[in-house]
Every structure is written in C-alpha cells, then in structure tokens.
N, C-alpha and C. Protein backbone atom coordinates (compact mmCIF):
# COMPACT_ATOMS: atom_id res chain seq x y z
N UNK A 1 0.85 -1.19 0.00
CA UNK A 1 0.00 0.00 0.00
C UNK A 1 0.89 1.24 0.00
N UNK A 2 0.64 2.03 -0.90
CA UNK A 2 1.27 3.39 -0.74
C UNK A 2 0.42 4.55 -0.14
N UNK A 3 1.14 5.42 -0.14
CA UNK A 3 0.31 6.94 0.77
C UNK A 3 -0.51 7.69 -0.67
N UNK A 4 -0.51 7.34 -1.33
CA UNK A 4 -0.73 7.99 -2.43
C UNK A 4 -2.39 7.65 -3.25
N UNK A 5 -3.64 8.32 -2.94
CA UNK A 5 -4.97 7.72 -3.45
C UNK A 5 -5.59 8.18 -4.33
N UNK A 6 -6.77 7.79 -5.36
CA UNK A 6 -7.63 8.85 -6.23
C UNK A 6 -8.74 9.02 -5.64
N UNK A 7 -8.96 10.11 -5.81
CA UNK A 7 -10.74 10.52 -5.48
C UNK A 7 -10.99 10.74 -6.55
N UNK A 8 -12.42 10.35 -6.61
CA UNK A 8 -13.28 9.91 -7.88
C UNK A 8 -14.31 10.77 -7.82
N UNK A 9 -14.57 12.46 -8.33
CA UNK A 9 -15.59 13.05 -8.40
C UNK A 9 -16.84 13.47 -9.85
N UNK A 10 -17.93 13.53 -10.01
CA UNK A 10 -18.50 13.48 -10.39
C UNK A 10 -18.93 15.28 -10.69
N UNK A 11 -18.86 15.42 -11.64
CA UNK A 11 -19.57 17.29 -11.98
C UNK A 11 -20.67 16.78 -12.93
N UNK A 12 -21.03 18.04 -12.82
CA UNK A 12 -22.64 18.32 -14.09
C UNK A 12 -21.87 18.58 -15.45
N UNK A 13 -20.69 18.94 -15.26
CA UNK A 13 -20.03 19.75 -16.93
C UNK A 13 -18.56 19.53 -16.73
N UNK A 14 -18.22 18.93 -17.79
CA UNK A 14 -16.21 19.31 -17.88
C UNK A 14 -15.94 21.35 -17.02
N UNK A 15 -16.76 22.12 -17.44
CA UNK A 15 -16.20 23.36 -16.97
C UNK A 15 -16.23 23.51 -15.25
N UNK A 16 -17.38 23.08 -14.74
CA UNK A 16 -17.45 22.24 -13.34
C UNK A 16 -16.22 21.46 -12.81
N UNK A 17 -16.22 20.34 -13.30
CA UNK A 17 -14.90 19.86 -13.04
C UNK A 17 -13.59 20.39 -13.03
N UNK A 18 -13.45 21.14 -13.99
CA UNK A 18 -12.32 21.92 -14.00
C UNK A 18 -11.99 22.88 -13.07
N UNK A 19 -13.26 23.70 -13.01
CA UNK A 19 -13.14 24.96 -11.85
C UNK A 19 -12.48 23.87 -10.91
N UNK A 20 -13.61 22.98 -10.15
CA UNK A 20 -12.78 21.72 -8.99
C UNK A 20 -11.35 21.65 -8.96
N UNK A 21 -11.34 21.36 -10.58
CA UNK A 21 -9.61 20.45 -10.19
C UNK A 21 -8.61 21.77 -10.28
N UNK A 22 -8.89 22.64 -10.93
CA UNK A 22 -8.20 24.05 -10.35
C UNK A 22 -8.19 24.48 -9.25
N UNK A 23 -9.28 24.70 -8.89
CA UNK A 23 -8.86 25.46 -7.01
C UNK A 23 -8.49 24.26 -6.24
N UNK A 24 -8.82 22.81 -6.98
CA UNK A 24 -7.72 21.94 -5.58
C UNK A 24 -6.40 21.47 -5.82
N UNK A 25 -6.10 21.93 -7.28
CA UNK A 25 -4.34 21.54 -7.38
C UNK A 25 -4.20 23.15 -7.03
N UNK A 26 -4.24 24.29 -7.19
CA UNK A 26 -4.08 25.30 -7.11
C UNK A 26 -3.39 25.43 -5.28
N UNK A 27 -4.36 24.77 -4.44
CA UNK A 27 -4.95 24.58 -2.84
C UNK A 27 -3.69 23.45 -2.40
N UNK A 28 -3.70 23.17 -3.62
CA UNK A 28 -2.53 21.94 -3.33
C UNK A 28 -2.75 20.85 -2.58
N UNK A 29 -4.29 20.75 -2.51
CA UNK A 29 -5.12 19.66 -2.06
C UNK A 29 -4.97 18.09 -3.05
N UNK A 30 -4.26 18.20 -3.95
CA UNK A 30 -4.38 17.30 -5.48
C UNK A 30 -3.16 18.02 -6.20
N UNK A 31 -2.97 16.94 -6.25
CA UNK A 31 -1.48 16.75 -7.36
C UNK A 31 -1.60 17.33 -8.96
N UNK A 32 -3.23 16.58 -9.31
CA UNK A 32 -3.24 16.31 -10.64
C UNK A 32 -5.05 15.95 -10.65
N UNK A 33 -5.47 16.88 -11.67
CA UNK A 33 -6.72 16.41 -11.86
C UNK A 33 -7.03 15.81 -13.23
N UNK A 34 -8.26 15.06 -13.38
CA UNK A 34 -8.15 14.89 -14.61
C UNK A 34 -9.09 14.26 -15.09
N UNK A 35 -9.69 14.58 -16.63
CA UNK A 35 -11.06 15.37 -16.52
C UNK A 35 -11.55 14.19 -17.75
N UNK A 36 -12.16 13.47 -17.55
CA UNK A 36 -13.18 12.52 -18.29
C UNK A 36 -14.73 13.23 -18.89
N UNK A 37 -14.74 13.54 -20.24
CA UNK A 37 -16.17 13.65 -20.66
C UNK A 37 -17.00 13.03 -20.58
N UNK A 38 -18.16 13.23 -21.06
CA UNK A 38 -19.27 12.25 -21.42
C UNK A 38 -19.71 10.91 -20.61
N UNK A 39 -19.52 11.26 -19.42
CA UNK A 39 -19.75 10.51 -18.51
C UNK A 39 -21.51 9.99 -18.46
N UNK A 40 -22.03 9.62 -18.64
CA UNK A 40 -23.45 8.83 -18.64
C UNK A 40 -23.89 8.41 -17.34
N UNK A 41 -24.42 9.09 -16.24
CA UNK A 41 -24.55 8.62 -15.36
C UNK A 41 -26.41 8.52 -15.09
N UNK A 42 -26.59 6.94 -14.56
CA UNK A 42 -28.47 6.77 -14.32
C UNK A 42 -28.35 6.19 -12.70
N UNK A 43 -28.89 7.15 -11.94
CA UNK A 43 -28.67 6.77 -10.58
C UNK A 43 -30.65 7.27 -10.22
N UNK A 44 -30.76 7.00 -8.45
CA UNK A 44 -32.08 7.83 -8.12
C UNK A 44 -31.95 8.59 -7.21
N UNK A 45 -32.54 9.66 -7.67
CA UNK A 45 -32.37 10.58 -6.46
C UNK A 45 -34.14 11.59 -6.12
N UNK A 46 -34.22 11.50 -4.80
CA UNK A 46 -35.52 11.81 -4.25
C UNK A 46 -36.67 11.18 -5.58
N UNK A 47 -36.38 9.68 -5.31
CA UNK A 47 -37.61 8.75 -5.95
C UNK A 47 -37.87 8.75 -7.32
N UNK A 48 -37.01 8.94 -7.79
CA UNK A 48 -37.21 9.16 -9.63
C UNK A 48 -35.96 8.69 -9.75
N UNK A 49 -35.79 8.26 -11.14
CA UNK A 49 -34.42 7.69 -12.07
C UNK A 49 -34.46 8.70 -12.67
N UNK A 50 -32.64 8.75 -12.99
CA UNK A 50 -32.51 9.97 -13.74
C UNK A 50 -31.53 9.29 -14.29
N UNK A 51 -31.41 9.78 -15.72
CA UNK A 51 -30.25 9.48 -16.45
C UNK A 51 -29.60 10.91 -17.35
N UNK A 52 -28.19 11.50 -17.14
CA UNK A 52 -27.92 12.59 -17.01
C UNK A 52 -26.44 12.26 -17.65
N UNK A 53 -25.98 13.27 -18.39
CA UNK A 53 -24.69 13.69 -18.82
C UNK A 53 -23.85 14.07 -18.01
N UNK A 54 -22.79 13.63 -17.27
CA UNK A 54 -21.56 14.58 -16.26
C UNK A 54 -20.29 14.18 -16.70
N UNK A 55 -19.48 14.62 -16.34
CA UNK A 55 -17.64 14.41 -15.85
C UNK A 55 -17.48 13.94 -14.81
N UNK A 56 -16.46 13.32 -15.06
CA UNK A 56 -15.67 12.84 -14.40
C UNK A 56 -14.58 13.22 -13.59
N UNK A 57 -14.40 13.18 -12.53
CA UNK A 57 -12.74 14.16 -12.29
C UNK A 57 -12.00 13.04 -10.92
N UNK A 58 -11.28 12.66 -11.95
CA UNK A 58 -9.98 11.89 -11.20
C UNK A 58 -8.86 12.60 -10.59
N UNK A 59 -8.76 12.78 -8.87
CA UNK A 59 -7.80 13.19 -8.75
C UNK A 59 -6.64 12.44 -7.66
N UNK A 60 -5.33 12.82 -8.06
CA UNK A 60 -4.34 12.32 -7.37
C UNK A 60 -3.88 13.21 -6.17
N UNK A 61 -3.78 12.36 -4.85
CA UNK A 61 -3.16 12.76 -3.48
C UNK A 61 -2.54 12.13 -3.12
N UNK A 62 -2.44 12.75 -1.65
CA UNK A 62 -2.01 12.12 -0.37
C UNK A 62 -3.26 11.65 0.42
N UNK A 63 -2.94 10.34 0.92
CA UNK A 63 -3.94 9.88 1.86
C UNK A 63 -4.39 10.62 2.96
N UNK A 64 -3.41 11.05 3.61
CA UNK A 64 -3.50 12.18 4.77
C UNK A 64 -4.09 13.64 4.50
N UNK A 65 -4.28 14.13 2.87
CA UNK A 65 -5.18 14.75 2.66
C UNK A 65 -6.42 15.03 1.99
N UNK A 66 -7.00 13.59 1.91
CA UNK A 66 -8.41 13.24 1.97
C UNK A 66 -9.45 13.84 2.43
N UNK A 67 -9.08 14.36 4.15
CA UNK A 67 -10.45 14.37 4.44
C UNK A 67 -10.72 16.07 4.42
N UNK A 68 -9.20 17.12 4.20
CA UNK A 68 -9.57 18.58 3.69
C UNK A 68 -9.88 18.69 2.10
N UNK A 69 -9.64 17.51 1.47
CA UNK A 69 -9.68 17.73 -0.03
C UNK A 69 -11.33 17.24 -0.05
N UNK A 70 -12.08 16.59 0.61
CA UNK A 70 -13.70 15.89 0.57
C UNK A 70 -14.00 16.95 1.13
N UNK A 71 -13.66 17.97 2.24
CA UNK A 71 -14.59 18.90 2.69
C UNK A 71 -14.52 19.99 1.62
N UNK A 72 -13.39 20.19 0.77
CA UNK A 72 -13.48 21.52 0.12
C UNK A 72 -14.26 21.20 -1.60
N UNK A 73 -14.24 19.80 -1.73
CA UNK A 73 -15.15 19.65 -2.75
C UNK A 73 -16.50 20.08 -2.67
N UNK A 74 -16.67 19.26 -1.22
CA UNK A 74 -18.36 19.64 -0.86
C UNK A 74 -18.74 20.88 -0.76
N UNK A 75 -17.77 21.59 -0.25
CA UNK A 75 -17.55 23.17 0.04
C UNK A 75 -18.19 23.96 -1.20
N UNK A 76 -17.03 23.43 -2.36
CA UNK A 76 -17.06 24.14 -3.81
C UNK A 76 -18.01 23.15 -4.98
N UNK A 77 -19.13 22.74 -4.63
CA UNK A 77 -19.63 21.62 -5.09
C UNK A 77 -20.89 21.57 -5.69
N UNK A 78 -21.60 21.75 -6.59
CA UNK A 78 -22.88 22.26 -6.61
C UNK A 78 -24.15 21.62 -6.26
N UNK A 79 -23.74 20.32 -6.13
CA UNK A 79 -24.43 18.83 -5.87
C UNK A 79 -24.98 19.76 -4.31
N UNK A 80 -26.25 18.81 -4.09
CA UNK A 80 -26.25 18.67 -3.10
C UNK A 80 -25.62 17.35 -2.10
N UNK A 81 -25.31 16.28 -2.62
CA UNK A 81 -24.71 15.28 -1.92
C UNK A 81 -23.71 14.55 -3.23
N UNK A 82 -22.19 15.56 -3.27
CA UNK A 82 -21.80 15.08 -4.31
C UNK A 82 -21.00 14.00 -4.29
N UNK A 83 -20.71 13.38 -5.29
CA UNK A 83 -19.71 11.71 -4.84
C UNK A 83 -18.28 12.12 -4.76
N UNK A 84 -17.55 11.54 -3.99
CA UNK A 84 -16.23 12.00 -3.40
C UNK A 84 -15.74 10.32 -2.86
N UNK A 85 -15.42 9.56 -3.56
CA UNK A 85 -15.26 8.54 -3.14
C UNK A 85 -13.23 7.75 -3.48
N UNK A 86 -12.79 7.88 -2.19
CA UNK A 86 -11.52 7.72 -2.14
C UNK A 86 -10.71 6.11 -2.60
N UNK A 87 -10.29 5.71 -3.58
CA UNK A 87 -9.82 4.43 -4.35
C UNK A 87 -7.80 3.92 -3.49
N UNK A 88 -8.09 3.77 -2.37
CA UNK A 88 -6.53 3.52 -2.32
C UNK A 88 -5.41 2.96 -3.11
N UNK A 89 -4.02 3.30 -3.54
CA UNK A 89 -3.44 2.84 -5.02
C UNK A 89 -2.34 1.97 -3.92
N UNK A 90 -2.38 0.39 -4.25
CA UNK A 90 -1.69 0.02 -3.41
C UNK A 90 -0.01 -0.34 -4.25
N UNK A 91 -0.07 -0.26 -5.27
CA UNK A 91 1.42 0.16 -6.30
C UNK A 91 1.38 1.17 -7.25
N UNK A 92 2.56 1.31 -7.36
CA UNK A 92 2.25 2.27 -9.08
C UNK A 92 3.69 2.81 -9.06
N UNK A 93 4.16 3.51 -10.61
CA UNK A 93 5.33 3.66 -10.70
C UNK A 93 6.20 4.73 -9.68
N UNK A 94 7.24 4.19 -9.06
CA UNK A 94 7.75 5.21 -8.11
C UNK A 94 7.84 6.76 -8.59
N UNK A 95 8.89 6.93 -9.70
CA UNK A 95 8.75 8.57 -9.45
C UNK A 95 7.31 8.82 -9.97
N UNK A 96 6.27 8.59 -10.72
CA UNK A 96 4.74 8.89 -10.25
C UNK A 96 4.74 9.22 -9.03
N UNK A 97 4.41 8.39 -8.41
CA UNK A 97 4.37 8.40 -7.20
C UNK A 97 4.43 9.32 -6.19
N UNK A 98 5.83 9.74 -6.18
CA UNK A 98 7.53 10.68 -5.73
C UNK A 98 6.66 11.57 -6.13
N UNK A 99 5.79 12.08 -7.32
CA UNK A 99 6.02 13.57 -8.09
C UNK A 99 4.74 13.58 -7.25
N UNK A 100 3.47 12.64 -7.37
CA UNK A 100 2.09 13.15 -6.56
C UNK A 100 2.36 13.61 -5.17
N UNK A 101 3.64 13.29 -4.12
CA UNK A 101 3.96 13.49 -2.67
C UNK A 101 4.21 14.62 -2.72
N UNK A 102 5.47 15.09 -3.96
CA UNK A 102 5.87 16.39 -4.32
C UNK A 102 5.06 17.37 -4.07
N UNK A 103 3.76 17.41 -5.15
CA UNK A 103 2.61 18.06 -5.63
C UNK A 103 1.99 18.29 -4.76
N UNK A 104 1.36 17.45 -4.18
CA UNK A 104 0.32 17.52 -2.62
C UNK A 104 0.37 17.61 -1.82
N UNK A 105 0.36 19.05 -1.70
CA UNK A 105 1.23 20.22 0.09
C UNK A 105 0.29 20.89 0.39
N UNK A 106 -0.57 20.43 0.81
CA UNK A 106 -1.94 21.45 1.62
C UNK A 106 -1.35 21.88 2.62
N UNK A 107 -1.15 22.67 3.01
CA UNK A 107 -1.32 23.51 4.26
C UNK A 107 -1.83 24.02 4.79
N UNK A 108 -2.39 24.01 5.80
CA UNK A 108 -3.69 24.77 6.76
C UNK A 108 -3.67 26.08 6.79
C-alpha cells in the first residue's frame, strides 16, 4: 500500500470539473486532476431515475489529505450530496508516485 490515493468526483459539466480540479491543485489539495467527458450517469435521487450527462474528475493525493480535499469539494460543489469517493493505489510507478507526494502540500 502506498500513501498515495484517487478521489473519484463526479460534476454536471467538464467546466465544473475543472473549476474543482483548479482550485484543488491550485490549494494543493491534489497533485493532478483529470477530466473525463461524457460521462453517462443513471442513478435515483428523491424517488425518480434519472439518467444525465456529467464528468468525471480523477484526482491524485495524499492519503493524509483526503479528508480537507472531501470537505473543500463539498464546500465548492454544486451537488447537493456530491460523490467523493476515495480508491486507495496500493502500487504504481515510483517517481509517479515521488512527483504526486511532491505536488500535494496542503497547508492549513
């Protein structure tokens, strides 16, 4: 297992996502964002199916800053209950790796 995880967020629009993955590599909450179109998502929400167009936004951290990088999504988020769901990376290539530890310096 390494220190190093993706969070897996969900926007209404690539420009959504982006604002996201800007103010949190910017925040230095995330290493690296990175932005999937045409995402097709059919989930239910308050008793109806919905099937809806979004993005995707993959981003790379630190484990240890998970739980300021989930509050400032929700923070900056338009969802009312948006998905923020953390994937632990238990290998992957070292300097990858090295460069996401680099990258991901939140500071309080």
């Amino acid at each position: 297992m390494t220190d190093v995880i993706l969070v897996l967020v969900t926007a209404p629009s690539t420009d959504k996502a982006a604002e996201l993955a800007r103010a949190l590599v910017e925040e230095g909450l995330a290493a690296c964002g990175n932005i999937v179109p045409g995402v097709r998502s059919i989930y239910r929400w308050e008793g109806k199916v919905h099937d809806e167009q979004e993005a995707l936004l993959i981003l790379k951290t630190k484990d240890v800053l998970f739980e300021p990088l989930r509050a400032r999504v929700v923070a900056l988020h338009p969802y009312q209950v948006p998905e923020v769901l953390r994937l632990d990376i238990t290998d992957g290539h070292g300097p990858y790796l090295a460069w996401v530890r680099d990258n991901a310096r939140f500071v309080p």
